[in-house]
C-alpha atoms as a PDB file:
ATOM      1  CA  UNK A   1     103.818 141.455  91.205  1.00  0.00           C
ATOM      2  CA  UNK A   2     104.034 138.875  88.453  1.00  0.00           C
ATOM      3  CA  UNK A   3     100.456 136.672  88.641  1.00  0.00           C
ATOM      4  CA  UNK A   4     100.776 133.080  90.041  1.00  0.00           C
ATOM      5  CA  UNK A   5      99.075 131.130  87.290  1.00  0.00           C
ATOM      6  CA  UNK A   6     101.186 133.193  84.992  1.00  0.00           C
ATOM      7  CA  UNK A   7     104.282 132.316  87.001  1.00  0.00           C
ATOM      8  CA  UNK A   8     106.806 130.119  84.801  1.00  0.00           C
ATOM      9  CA  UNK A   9     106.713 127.830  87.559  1.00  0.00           C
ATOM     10  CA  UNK A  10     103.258 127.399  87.612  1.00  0.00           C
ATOM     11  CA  UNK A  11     103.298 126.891  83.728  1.00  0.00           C
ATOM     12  CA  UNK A  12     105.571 124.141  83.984  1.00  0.00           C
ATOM     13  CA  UNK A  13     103.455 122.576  86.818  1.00  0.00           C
ATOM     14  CA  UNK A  14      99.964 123.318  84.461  1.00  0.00           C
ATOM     15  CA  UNK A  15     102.340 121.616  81.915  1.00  0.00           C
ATOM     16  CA  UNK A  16     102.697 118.643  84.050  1.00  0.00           C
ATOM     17  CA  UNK A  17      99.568 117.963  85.722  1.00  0.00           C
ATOM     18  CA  UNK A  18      97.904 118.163  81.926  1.00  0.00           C
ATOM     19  CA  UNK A  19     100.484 114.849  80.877  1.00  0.00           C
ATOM     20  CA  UNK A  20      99.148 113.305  84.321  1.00  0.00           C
ATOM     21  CA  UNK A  21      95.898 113.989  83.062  1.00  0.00           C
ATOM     22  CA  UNK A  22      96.181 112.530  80.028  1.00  0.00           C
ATOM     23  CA  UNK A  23      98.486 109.434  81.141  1.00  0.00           C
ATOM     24  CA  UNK A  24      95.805 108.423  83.481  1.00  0.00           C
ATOM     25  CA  UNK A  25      92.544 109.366  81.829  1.00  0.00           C
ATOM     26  CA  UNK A  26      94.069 106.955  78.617  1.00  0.00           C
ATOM     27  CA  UNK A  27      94.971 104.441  81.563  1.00  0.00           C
ATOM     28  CA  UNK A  28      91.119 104.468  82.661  1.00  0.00           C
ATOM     29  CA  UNK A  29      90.165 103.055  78.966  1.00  0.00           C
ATOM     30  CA  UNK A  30      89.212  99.693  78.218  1.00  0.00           C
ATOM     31  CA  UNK A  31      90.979  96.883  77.981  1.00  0.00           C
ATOM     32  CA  UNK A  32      93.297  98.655  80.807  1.00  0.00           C
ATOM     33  CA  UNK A  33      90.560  99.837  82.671  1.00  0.00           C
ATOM     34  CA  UNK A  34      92.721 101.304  85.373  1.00  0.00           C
ATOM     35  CA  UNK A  35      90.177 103.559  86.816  1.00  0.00           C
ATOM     36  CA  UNK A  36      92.108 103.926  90.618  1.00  0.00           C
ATOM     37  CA  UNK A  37      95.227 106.197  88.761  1.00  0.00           C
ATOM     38  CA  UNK A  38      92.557 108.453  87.032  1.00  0.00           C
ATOM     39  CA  UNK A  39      90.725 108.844  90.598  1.00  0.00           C
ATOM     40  CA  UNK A  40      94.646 109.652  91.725  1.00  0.00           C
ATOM     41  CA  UNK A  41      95.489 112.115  89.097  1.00  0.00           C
ATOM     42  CA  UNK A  42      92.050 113.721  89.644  1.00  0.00           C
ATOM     43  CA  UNK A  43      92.929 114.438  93.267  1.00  0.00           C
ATOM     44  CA  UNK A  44      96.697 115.450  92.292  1.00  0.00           C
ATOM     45  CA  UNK A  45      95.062 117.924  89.770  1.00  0.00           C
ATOM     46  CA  UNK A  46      92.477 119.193  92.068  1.00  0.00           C
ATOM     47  CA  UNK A  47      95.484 119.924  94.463  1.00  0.00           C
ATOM     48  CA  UNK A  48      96.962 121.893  92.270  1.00  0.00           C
ATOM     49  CA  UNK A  49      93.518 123.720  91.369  1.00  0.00           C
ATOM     50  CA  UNK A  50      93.141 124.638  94.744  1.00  0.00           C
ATOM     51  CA  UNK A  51      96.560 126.218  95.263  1.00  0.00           C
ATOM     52  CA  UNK A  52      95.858 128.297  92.094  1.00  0.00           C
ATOM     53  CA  UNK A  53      93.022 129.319  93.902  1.00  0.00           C
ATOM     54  CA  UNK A  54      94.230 129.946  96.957  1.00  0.00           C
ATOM     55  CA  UNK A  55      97.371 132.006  95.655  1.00  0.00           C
ATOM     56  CA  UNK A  56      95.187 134.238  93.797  1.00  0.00           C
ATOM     57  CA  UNK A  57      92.947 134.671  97.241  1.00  0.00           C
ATOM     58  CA  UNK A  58      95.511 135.476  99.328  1.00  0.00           C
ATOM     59  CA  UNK A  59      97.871 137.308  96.389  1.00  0.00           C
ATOM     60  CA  UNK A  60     100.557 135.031  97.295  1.00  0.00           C
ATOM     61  CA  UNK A  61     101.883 132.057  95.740  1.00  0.00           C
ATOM     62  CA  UNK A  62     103.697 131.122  98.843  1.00  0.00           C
ATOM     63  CA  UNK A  63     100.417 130.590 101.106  1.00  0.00           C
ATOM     64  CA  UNK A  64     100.167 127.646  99.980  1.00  0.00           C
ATOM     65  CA  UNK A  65     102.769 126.275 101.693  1.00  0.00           C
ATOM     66  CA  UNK A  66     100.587 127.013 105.018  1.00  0.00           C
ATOM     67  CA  UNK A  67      97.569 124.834 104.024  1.00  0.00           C
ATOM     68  CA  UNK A  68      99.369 121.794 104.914  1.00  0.00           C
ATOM     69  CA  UNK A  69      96.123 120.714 106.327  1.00  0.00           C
ATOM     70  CA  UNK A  70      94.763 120.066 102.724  1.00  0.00           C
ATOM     71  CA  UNK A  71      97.222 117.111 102.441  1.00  0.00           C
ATOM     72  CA  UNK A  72      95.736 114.954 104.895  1.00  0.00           C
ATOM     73  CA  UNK A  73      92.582 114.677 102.499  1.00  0.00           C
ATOM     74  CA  UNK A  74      94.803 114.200  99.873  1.00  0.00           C
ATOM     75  CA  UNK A  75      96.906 111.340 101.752  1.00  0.00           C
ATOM     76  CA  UNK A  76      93.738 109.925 102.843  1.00  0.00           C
ATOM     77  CA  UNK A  77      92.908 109.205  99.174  1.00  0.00           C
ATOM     78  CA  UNK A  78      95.442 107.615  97.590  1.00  0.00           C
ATOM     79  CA  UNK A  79      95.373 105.196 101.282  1.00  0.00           C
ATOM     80  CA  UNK A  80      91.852 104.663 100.152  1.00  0.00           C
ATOM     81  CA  UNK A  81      93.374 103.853  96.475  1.00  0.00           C
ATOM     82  CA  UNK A  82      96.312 101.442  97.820  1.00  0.00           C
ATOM     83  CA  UNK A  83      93.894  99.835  99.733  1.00  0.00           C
ATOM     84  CA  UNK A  84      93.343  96.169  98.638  1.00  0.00           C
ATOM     85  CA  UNK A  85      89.735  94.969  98.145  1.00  0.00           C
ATOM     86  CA  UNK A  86      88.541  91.150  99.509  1.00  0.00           C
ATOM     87  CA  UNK A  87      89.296  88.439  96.970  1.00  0.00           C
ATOM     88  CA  UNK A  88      92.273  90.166  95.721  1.00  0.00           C
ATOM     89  CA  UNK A  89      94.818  88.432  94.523  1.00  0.00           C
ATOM     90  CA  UNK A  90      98.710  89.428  95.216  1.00  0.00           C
ATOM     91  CA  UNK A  91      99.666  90.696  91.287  1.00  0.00           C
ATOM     92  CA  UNK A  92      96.775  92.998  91.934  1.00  0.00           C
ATOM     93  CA  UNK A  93      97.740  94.221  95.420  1.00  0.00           C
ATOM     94  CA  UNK A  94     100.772  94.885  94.129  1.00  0.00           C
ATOM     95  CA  UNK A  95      99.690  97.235  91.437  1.00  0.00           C
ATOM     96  CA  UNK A  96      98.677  99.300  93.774  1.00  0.00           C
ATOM     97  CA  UNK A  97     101.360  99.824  95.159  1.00  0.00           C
ATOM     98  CA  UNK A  98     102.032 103.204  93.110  1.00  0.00           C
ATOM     99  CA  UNK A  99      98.895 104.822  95.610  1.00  0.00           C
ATOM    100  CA  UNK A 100     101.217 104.174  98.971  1.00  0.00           C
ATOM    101  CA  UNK A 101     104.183 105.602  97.103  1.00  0.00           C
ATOM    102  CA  UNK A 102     101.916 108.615  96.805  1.00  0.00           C
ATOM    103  CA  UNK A 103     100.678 108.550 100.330  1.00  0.00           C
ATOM    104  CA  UNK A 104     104.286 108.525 101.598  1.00  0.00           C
ATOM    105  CA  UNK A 105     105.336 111.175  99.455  1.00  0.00           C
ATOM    106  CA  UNK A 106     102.320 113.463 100.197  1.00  0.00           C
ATOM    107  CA  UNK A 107     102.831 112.512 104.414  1.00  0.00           C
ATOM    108  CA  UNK A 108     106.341 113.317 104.178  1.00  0.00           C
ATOM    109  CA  UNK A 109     105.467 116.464 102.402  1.00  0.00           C
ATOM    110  CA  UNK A 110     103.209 117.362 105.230  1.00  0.00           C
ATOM    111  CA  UNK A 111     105.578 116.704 107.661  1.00  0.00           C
ATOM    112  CA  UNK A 112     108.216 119.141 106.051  1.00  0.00           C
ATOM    113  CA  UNK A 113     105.604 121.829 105.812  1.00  0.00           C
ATOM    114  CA  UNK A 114     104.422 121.204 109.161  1.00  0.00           C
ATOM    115  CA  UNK A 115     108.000 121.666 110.441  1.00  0.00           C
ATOM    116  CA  UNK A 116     108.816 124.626 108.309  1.00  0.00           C
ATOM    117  CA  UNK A 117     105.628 125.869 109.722  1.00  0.00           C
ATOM    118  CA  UNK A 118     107.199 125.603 113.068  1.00  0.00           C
ATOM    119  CA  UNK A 119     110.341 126.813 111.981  1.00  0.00           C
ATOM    120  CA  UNK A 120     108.596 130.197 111.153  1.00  0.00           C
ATOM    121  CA  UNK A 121     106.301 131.359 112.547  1.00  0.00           C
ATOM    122  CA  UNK A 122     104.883 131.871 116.208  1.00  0.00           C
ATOM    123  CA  UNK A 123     101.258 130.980 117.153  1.00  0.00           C
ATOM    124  CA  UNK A 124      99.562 130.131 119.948  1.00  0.00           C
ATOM    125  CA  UNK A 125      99.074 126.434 118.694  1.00  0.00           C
ATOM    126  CA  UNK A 126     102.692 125.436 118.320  1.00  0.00           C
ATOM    127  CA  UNK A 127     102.410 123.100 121.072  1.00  0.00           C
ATOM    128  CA  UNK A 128      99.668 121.214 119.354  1.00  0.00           C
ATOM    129  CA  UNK A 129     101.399 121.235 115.779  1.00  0.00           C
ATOM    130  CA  UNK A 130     104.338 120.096 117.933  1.00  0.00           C
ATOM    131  CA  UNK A 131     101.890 117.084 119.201  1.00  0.00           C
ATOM    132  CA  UNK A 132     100.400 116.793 115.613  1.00  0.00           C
ATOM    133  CA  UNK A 133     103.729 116.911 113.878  1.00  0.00           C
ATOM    134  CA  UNK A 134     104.776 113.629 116.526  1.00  0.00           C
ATOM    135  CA  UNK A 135     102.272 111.818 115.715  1.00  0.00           C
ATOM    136  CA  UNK A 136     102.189 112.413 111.812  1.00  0.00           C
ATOM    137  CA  UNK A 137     106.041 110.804 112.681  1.00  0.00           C
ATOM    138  CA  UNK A 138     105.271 108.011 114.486  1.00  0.00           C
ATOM    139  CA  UNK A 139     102.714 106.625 112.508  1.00  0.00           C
ATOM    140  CA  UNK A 140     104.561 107.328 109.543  1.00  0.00           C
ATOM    141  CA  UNK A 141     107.766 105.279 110.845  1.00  0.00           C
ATOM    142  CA  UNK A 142     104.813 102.895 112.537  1.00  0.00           C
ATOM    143  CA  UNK A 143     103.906 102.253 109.121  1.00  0.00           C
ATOM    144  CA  UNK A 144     107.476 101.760 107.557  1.00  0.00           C
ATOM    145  CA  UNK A 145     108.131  99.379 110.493  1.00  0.00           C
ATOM    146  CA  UNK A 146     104.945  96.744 110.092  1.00  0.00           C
ATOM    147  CA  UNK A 147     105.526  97.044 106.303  1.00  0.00           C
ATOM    148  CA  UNK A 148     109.190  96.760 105.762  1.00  0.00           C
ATOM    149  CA  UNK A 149     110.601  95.950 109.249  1.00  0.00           C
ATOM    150  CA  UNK A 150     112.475  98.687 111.513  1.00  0.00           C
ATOM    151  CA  UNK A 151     115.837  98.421 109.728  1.00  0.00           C
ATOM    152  CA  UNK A 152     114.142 100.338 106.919  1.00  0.00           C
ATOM    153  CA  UNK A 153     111.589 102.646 109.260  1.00  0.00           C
ATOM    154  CA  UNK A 154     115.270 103.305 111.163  1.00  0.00           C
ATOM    155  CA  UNK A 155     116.400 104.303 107.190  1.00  0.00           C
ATOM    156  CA  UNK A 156     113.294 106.488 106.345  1.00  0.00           C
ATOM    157  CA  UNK A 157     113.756 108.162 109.833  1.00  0.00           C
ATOM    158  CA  UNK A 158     117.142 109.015 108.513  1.00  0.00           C
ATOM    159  CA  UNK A 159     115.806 109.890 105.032  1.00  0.00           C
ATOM    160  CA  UNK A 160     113.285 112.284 106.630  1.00  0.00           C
ATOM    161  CA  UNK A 161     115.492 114.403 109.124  1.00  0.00           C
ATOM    162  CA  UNK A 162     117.627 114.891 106.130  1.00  0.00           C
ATOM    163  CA  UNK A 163     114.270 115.715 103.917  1.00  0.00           C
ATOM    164  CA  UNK A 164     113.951 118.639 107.184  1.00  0.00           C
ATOM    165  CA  UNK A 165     117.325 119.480 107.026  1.00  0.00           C
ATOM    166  CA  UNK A 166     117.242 119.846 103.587  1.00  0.00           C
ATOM    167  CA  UNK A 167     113.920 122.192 103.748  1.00  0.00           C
ATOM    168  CA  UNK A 168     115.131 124.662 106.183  1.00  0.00           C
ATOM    169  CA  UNK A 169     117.511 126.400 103.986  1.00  0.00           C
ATOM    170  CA  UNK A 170     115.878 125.111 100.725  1.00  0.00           C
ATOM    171  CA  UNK A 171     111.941 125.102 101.842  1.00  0.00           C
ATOM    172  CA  UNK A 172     110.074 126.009  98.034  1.00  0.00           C
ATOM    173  CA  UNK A 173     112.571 123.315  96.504  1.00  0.00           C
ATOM    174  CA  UNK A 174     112.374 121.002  98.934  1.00  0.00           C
ATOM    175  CA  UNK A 175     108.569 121.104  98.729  1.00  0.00           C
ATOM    176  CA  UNK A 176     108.736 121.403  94.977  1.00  0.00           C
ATOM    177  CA  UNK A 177     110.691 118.057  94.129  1.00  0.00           C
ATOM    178  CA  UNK A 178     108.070 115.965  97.117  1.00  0.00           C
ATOM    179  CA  UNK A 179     105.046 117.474  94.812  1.00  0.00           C
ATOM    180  CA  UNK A 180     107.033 116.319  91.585  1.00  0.00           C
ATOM    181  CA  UNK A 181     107.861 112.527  92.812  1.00  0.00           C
ATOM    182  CA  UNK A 182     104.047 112.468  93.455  1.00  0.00           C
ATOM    183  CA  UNK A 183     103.120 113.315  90.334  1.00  0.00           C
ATOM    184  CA  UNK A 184     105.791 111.768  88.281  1.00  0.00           C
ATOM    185  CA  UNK A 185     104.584 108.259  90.370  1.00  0.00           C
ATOM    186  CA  UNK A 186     100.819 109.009  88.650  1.00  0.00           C
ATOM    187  CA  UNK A 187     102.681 109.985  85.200  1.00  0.00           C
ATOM    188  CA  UNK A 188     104.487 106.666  85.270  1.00  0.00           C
ATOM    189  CA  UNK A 189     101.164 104.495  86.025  1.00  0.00           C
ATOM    190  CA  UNK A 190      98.814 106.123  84.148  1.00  0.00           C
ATOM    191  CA  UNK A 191     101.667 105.976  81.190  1.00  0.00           C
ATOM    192  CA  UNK A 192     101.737 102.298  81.690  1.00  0.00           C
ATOM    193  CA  UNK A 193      98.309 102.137  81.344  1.00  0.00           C
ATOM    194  CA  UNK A 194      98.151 104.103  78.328  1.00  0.00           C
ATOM    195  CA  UNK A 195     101.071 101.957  76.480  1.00  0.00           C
ATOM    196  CA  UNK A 196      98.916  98.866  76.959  1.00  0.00           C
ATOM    197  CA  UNK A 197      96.042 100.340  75.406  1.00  0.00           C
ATOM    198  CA  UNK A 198      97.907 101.745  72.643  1.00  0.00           C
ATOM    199  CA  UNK A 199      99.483  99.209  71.561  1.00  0.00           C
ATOM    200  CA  UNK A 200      96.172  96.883  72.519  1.00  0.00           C
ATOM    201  CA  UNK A 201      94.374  99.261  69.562  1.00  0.00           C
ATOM    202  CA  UNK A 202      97.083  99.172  67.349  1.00  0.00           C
ATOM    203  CA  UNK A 203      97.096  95.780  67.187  1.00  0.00           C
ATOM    204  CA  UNK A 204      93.196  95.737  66.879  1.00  0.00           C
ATOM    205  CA  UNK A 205      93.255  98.248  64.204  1.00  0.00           C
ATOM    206  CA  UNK A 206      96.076  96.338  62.509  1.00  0.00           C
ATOM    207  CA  UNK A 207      94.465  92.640  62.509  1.00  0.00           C
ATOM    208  CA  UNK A 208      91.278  93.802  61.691  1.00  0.00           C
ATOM    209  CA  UNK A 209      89.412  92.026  59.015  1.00  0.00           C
ATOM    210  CA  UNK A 210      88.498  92.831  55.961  1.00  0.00           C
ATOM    211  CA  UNK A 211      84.764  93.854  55.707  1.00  0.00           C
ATOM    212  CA  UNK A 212      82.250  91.673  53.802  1.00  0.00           C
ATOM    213  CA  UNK A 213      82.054  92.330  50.523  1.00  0.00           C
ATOM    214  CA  UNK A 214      78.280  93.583  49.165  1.00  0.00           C
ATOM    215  CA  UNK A 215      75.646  91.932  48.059  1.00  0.00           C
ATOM    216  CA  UNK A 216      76.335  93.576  44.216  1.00  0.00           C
ATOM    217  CA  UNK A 217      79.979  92.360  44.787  1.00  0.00           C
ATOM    218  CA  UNK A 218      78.988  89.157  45.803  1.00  0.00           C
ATOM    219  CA  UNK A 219      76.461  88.720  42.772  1.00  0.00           C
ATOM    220  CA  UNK A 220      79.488  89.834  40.099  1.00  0.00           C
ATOM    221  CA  UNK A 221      81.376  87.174  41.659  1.00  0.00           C
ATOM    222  CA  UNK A 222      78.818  84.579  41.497  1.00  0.00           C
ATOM    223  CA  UNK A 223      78.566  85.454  37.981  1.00  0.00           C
END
């Protein structure tokens, strides 16, 4: 059985989640100072710690896809991220933004592994992952609906039963490319971040001043 963190897959993840890491920990610099995307990518990267964990555990790369519980801390943080504080004004609402984008993508990856969950396998619980995977809906479409109006929660509800569609021929893919939106939405942030302090030290480094000359030049020149 090839290992899990040696898995080409996982490489290219590890690959991945080490630009994220980067992006955002540059992003968190001064004069950026965008310390909410390196809090994001932290979590995002501690995901994927814990499923290297947990494959190893169980010697199974695919467990993971059962731990679907896991997400709802996850979701819960980037909510707390996209949260805006008092005195905020709407530019900086707005650039946090990327956190809900996360949220949503993490919540509808729940709900797809909740379902395929269902699909599968027979517990004695499936009526209350039936009742949990309802209400992970509705507040999900509650949510699209206050923010966006119900013409677009009616286009998400759409978007989703395809997204469950999609996942019951094509789960590991399917769950793959949800994981990979998340990230890329941290990669493109923090990457943002890390242009603007780039180019903010460039041009510091660049329009620097000469230093002072001293004091034995300064003498010579007096003389």
């Amino acid at each position: 059985m090839v290992e899990p963190a040696l898995d080409p897959g996982a490489i290219r993840f590890a690959i991945i989640v080490t630009l994220m890491v980067l992006s955002a920990g540059l992003a968190s610099l001064p004069p950026a100072r965008d310390f909410r995307v390196f809090l994001g990518a932290a979590i995002m990267a501690g995901a994927w710690v814990a499923a290297i964990a947990l494959s190893k555990f169980y010697d199974n790369w695919a467990i993971t896809s059962s731990f679907f519980v896991l997400d709802f801390l996850y979701i819960a943080g980037f909510y707390w991220l996209s949260r805006p504080q008092e005195n905020d004004l709407p530019d900086a609402v707005k650039e946090r933004n990327w956190a809900g984008y996360v949220a949503a993508a993490l919540a509808i990856l729940t709900v797809v592994e909740l379902s395929h969950a269902l699909y599968t396998n027979d517990f004695a619980l499936r009526p209350l992952a039936v009742v949990l995977l309802g209400a992970i809906g509705f507040i999900l479409l509650w949510g699209f609906a206050r923010g966006f109006g119900f013409r677009t929660a009616a286009v998400f509800a759409l978007i989703l039963l395809a997204i469950n569609l999609m996942a019951v021929n094509f789960f590991i893919l399917t769950a793959n490319i949800l994981t990979l939106t998340a990230f890329f939405i941290i990669i493109w942030r923090g990457g943002r971040g890390a242009v603007r302090n780039i180019v903010s030290w460039s041009r510091a480094i660049l329009n620097r001043p000469p230093p002072p000359p001293k004091k034995k030049e300064q003498a010579q020149r007096l003389k």
